[in-house]
PDB file of N, CA and C in Angstrom:
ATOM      1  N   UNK A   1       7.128   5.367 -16.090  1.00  0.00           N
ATOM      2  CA  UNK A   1       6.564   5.543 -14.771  1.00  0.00           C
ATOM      3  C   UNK A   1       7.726   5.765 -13.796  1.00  0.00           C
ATOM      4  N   UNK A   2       7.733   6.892 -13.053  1.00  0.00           N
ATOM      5  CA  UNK A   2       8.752   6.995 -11.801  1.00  0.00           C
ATOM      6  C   UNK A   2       8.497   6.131 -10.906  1.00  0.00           C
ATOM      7  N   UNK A   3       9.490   6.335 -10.071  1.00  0.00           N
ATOM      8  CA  UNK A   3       9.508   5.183  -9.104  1.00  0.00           C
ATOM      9  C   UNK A   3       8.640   5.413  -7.815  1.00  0.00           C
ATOM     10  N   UNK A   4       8.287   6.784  -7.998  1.00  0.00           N
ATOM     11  CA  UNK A   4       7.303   7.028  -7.000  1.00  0.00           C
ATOM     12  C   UNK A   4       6.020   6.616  -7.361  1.00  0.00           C
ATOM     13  N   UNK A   5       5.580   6.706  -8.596  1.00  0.00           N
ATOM     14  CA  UNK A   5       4.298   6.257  -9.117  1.00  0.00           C
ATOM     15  C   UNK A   5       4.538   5.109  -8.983  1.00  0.00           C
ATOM     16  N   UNK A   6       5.164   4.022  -8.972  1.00  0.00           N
ATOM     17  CA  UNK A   6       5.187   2.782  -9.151  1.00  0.00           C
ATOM     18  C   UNK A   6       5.109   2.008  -7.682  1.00  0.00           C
ATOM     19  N   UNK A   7       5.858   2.696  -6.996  1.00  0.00           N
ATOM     20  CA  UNK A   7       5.645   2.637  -5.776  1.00  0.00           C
ATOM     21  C   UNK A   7       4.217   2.937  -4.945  1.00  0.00           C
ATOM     22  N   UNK A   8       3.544   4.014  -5.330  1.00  0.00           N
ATOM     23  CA  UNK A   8       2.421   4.224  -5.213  1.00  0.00           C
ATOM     24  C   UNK A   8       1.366   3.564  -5.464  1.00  0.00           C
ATOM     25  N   UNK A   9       1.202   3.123  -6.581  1.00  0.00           N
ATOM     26  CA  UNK A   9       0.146   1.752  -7.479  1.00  0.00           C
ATOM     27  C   UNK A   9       0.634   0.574  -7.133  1.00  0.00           C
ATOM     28  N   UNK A  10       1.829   0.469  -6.347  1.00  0.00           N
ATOM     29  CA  UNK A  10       1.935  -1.171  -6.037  1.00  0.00           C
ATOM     30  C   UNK A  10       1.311  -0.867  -4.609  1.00  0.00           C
ATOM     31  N   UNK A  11       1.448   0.282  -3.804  1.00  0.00           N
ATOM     32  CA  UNK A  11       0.587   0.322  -3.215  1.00  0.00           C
ATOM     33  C   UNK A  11      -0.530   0.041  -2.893  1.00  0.00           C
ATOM     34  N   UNK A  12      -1.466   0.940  -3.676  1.00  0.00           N
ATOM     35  CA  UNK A  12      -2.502   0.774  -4.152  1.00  0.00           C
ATOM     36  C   UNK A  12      -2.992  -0.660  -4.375  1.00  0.00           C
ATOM     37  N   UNK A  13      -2.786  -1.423  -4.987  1.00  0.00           N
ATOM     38  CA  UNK A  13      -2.695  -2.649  -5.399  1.00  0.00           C
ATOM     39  C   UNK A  13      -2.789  -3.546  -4.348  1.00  0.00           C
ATOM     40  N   UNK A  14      -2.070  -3.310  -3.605  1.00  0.00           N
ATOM     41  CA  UNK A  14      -2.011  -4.231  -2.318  1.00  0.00           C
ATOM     42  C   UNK A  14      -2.730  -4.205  -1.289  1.00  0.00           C
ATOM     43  N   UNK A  15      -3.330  -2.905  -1.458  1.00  0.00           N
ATOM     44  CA  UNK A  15      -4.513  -2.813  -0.483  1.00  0.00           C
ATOM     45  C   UNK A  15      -5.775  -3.154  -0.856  1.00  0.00           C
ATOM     46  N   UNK A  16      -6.075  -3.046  -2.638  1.00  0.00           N
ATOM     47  CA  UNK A  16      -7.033  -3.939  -3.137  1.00  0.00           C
ATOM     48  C   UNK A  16      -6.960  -5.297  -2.627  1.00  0.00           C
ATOM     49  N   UNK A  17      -6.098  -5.966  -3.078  1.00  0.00           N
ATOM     50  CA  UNK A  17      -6.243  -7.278  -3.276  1.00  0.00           C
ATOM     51  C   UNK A  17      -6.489  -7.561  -1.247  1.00  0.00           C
ATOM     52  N   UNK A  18      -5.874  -7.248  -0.302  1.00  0.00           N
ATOM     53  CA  UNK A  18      -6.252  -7.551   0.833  1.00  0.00           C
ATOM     54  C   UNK A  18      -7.869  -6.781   1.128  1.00  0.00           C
ATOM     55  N   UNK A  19      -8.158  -6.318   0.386  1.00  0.00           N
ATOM     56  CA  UNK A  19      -9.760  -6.065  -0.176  1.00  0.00           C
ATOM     57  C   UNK A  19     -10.915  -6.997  -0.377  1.00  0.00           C
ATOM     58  N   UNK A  20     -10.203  -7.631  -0.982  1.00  0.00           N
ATOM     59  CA  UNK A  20     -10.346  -8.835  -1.656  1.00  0.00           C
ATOM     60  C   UNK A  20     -10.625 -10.531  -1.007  1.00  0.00           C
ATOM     61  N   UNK A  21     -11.632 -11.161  -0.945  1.00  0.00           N
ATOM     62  CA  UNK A  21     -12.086 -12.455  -0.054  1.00  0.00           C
ATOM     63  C   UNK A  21     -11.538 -13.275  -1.334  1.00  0.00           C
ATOM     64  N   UNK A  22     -10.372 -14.462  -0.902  1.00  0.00           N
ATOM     65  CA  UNK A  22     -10.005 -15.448  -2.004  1.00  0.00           C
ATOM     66  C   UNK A  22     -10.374 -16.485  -1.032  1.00  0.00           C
ATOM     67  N   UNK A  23     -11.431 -17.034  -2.184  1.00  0.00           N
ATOM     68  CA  UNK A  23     -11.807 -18.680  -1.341  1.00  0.00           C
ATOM     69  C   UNK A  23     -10.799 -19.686  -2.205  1.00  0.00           C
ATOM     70  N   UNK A  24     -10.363 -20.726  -1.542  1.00  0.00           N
ATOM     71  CA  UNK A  24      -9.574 -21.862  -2.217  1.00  0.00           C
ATOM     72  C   UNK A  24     -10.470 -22.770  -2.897  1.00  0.00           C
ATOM     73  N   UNK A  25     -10.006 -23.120  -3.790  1.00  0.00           N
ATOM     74  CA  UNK A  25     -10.987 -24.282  -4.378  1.00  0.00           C
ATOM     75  C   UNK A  25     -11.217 -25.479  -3.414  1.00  0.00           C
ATOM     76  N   UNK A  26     -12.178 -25.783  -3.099  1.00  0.00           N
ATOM     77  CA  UNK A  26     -11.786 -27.151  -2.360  1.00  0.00           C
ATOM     78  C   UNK A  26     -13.474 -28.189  -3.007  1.00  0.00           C
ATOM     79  N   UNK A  27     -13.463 -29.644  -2.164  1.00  0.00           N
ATOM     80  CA  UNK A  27     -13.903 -30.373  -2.983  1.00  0.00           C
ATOM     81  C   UNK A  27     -15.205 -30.221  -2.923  1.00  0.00           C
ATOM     82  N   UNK A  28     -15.343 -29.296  -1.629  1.00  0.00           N
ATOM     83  CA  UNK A  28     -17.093 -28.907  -1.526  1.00  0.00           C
ATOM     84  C   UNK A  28     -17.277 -28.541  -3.039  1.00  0.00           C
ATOM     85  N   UNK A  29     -16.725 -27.225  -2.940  1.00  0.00           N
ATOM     86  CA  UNK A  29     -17.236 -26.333  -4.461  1.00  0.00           C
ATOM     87  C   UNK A  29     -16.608 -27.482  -5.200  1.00  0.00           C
ATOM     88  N   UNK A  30     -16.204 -28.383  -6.048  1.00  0.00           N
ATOM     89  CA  UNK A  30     -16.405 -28.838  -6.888  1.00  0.00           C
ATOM     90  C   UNK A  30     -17.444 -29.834  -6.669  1.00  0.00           C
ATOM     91  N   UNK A  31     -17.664 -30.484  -5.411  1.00  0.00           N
ATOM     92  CA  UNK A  31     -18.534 -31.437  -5.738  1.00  0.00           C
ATOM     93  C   UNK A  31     -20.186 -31.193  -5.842  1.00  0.00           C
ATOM     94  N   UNK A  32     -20.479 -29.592  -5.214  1.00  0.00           N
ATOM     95  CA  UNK A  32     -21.662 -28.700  -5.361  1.00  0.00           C
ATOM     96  C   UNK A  32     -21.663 -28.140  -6.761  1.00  0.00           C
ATOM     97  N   UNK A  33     -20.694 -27.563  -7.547  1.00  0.00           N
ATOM     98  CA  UNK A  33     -20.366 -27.149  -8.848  1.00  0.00           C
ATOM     99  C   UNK A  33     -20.888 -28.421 -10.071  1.00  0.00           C
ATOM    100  N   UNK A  34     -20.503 -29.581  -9.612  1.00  0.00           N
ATOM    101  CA  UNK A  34     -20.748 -31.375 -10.603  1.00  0.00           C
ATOM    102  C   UNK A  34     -22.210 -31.074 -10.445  1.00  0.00           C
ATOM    103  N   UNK A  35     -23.264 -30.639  -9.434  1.00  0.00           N
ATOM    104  CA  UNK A  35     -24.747 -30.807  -9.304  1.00  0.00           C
ATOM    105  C   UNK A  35     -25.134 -29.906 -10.260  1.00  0.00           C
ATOM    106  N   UNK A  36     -26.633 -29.998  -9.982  1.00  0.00           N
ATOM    107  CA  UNK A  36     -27.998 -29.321 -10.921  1.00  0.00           C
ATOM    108  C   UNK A  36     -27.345 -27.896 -10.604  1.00  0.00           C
ATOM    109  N   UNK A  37     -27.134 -26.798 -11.142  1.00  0.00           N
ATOM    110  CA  UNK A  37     -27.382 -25.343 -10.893  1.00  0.00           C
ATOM    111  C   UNK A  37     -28.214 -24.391 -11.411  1.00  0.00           C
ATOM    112  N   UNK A  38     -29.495 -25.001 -12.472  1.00  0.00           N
ATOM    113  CA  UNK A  38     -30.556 -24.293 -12.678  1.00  0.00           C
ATOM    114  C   UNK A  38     -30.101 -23.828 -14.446  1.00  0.00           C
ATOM    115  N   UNK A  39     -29.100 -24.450 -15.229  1.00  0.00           N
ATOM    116  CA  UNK A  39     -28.922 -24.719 -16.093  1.00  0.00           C
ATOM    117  C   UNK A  39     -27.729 -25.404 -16.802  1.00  0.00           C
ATOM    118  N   UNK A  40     -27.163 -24.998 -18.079  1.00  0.00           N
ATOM    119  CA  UNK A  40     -25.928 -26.079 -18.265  1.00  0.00           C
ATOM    120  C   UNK A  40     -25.024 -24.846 -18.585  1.00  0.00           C
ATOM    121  N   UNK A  41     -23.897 -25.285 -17.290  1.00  0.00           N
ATOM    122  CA  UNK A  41     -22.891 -24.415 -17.258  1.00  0.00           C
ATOM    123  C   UNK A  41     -21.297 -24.932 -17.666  1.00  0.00           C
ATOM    124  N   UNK A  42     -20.281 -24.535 -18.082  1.00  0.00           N
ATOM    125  CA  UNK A  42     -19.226 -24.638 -18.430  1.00  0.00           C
ATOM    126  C   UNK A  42     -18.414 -24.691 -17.410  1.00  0.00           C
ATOM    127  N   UNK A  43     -17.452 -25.596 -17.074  1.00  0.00           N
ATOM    128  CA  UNK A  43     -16.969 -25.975 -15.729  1.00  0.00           C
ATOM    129  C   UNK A  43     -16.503 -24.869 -14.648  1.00  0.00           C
ATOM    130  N   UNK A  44     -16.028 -23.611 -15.596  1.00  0.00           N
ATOM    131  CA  UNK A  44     -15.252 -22.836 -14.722  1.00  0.00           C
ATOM    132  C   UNK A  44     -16.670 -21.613 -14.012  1.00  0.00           C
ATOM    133  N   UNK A  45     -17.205 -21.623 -15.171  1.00  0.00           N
ATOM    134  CA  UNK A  45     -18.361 -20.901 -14.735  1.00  0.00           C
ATOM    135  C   UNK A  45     -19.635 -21.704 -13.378  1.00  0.00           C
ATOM    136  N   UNK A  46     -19.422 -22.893 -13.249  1.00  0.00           N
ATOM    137  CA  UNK A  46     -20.132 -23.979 -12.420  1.00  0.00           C
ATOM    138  C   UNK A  46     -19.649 -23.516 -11.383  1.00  0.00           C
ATOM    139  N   UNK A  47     -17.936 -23.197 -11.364  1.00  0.00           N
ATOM    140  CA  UNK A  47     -17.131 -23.223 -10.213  1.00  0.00           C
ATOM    141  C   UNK A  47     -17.350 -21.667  -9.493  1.00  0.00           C
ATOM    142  N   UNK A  48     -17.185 -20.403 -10.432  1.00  0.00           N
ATOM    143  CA  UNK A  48     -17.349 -19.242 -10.249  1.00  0.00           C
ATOM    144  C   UNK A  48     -18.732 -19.260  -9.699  1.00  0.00           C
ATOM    145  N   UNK A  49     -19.685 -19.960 -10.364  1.00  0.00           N
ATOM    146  CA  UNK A  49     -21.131 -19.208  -9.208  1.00  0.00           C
ATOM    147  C   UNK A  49     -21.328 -20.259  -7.889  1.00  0.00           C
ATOM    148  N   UNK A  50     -20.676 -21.260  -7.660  1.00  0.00           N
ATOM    149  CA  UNK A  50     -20.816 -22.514  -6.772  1.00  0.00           C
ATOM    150  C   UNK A  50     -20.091 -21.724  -5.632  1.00  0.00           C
ATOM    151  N   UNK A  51     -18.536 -20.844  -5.645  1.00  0.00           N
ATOM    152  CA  UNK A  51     -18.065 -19.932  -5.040  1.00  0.00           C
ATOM    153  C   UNK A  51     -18.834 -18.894  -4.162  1.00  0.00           C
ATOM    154  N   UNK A  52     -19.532 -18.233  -5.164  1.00  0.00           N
ATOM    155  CA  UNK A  52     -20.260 -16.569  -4.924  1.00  0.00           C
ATOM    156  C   UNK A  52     -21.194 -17.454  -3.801  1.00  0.00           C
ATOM    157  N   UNK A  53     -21.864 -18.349  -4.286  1.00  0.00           N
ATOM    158  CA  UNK A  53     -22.868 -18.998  -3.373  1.00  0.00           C
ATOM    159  C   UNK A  53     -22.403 -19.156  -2.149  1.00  0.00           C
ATOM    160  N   UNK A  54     -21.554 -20.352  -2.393  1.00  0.00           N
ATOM    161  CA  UNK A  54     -20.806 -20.897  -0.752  1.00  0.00           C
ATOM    162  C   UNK A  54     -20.231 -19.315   0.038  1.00  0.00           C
ATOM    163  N   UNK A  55     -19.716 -18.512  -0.479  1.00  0.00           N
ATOM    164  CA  UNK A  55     -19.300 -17.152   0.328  1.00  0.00           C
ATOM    165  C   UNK A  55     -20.580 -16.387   0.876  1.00  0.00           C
ATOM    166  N   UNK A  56     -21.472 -16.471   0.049  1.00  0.00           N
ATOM    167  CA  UNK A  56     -22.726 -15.997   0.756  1.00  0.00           C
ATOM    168  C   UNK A  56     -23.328 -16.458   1.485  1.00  0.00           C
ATOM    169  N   UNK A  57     -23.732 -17.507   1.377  1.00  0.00           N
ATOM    170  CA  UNK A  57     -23.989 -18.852   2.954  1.00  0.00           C
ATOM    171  C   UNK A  57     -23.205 -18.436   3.783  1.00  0.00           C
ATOM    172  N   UNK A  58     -21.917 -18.556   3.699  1.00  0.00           N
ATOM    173  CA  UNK A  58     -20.982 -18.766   4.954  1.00  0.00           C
ATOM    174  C   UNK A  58     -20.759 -17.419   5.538  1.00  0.00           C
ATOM    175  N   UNK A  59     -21.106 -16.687   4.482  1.00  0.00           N
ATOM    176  CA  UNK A  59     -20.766 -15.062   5.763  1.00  0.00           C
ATOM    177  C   UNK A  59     -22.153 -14.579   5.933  1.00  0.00           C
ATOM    178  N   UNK A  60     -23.518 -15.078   5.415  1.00  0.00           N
ATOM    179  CA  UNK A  60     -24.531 -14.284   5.717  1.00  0.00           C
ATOM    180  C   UNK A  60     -24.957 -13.041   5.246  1.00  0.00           C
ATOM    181  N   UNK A  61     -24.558 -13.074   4.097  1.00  0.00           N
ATOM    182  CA  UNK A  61     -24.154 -11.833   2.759  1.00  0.00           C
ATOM    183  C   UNK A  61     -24.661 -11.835   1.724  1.00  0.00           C
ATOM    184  N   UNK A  62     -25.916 -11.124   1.305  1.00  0.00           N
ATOM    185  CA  UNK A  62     -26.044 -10.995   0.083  1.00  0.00           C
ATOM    186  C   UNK A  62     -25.363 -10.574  -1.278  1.00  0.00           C
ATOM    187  N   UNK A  63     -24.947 -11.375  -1.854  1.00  0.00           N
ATOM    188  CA  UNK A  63     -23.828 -10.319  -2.897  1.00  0.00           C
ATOM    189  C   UNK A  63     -24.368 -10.509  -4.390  1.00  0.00           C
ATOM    190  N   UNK A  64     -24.194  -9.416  -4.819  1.00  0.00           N
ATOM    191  CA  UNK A  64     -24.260  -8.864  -6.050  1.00  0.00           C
ATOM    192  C   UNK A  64     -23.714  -9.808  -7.344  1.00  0.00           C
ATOM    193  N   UNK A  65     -23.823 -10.910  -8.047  1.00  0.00           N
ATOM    194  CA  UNK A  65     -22.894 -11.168  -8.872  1.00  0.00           C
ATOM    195  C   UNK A  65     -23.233 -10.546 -10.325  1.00  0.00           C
ATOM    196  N   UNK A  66     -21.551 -10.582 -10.692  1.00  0.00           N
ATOM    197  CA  UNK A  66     -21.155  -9.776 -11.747  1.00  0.00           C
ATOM    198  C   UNK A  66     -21.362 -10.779 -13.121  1.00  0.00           C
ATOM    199  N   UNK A  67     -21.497 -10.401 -14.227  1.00  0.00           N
ATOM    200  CA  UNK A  67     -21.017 -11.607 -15.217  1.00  0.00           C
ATOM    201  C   UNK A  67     -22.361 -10.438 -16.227  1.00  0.00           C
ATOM    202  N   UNK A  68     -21.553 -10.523 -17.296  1.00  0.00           N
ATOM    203  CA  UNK A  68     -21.975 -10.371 -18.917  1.00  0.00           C
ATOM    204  C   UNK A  68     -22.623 -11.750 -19.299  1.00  0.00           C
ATOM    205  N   UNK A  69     -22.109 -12.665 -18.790  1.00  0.00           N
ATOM    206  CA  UNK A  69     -22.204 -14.013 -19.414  1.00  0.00           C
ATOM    207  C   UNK A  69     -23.955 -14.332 -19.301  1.00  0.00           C
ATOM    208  N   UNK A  70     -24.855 -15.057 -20.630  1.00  0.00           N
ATOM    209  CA  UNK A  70     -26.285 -14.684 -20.444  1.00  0.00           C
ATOM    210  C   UNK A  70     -26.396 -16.212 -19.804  1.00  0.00           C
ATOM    211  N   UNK A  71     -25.986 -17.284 -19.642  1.00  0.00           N
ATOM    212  CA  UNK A  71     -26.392 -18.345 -19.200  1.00  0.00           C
ATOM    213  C   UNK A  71     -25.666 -18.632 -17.513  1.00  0.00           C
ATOM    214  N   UNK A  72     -24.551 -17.937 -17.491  1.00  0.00           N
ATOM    215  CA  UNK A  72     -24.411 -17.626 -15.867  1.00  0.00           C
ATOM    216  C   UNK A  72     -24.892 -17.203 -15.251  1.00  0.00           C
ATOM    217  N   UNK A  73     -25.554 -15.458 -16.142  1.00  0.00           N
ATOM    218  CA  UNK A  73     -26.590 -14.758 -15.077  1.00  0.00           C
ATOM    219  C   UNK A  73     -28.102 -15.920 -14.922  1.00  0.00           C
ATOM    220  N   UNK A  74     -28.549 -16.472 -15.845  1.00  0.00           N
ATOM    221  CA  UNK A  74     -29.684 -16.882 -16.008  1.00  0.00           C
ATOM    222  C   UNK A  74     -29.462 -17.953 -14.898  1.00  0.00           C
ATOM    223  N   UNK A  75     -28.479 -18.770 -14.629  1.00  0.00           N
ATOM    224  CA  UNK A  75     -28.302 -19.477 -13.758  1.00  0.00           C
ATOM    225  C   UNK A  75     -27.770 -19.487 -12.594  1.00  0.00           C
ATOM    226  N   UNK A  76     -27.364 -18.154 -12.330  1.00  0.00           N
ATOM    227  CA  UNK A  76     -27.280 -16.968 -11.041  1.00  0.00           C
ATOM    228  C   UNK A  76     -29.029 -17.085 -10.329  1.00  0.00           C
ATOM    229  N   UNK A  77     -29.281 -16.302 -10.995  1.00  0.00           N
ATOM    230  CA  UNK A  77     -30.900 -16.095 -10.867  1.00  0.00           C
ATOM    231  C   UNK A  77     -31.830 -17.160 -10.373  1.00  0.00           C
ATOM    232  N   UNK A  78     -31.465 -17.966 -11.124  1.00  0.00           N
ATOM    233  CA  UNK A  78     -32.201 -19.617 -11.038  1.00  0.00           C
ATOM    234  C   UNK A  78     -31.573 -19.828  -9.582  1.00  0.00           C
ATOM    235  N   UNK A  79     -30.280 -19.614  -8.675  1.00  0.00           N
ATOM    236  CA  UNK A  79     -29.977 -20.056  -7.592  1.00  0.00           C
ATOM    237  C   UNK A  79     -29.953 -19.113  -6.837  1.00  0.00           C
ATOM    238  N   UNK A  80     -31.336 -17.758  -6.919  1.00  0.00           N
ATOM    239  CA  UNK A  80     -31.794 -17.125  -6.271  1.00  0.00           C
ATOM    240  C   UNK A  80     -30.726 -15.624  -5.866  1.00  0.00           C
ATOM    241  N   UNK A  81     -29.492 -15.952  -6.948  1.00  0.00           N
ATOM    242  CA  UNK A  81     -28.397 -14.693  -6.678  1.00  0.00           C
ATOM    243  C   UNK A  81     -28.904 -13.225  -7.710  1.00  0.00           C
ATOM    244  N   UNK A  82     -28.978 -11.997  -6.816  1.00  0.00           N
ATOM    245  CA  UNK A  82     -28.615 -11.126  -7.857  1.00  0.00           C
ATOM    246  C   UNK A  82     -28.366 -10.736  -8.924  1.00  0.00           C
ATOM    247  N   UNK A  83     -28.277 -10.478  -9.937  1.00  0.00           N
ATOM    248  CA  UNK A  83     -27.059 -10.397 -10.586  1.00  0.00           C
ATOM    249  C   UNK A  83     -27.195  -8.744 -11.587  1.00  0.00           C
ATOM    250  N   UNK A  84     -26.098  -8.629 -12.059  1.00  0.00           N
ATOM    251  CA  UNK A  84     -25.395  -7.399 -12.615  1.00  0.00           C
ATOM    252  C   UNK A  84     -24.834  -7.514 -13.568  1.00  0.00           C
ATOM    253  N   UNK A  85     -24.774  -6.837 -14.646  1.00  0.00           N
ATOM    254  CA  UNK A  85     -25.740  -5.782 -15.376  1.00  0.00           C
ATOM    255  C   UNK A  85     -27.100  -7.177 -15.372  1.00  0.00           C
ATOM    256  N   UNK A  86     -28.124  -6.019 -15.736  1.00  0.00           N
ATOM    257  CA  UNK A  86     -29.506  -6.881 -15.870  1.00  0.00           C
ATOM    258  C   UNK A  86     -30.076  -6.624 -16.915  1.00  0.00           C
ATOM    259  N   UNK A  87     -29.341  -6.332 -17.546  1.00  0.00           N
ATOM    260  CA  UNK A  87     -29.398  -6.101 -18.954  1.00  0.00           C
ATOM    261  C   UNK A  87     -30.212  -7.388 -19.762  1.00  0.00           C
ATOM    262  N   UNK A  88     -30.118  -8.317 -19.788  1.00  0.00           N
ATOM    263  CA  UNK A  88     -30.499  -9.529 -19.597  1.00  0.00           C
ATOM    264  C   UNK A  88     -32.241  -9.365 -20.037  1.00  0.00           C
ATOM    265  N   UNK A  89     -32.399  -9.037 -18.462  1.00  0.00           N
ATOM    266  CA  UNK A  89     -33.829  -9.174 -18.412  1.00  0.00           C
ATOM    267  C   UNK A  89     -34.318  -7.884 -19.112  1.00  0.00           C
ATOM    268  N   UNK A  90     -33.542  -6.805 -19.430  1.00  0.00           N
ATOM    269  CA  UNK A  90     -34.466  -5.695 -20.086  1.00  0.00           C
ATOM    270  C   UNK A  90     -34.403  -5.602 -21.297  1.00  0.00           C
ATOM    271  N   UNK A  91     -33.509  -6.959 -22.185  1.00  0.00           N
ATOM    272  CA  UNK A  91     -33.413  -7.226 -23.282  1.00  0.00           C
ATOM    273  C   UNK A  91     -34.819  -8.455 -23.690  1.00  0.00           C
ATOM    274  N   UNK A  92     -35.371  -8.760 -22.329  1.00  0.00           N
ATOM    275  CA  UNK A  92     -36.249  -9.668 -22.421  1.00  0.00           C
ATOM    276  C   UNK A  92     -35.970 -11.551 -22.600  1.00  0.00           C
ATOM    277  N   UNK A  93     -34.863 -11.833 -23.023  1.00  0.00           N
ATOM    278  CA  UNK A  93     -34.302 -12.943 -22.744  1.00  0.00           C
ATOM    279  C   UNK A  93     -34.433 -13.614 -21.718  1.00  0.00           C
TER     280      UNK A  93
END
């Protein structure tokens, strides 16, 4: 890669990530993440949709969540979020 391309994609890059909303972990989302979320989730995944949630409350935003995962989306859903691919439901699961 030249240094112009590299220069370019770090570019690039940097304007993604200031793209980009990073919430900090704090003890809300874990101590909302420890509750019921509409099934049994794996800690990091508790934390990832406890996130999407609290960002959508707080800005007044419906958002889209992402995840392959079939018991995240299912428990996306269950806390009234979106979700993507929906593959899911047209597999009938």
């Amino acid at each position: 890669m030249s240094e112009q391309d590299f220069a370019l994609r770090t570019e690039e890059l940097h304007a993604l990530l200031a793209a980009v909303d990073q919430v900090p972990l704090s003890k809300v989302i874990l101590k909302r993440a420890g509750g019921p979320l509409g099934g049994s989730l794996k800690t990091l995944d508790a934390i990832h949709l406890v996130t999407a949630m609290l960002w959508s409350e707080s800005n007044g935003v419906s958002i889209l969540f992402l995840t392959h995962d079939r018991q995240l989306a299912n428990a996306a859903r269950a806390c009234g979020l979106t979700v993507y691919p929906d593959s899911i439901r047209q597999q009938g699961v």
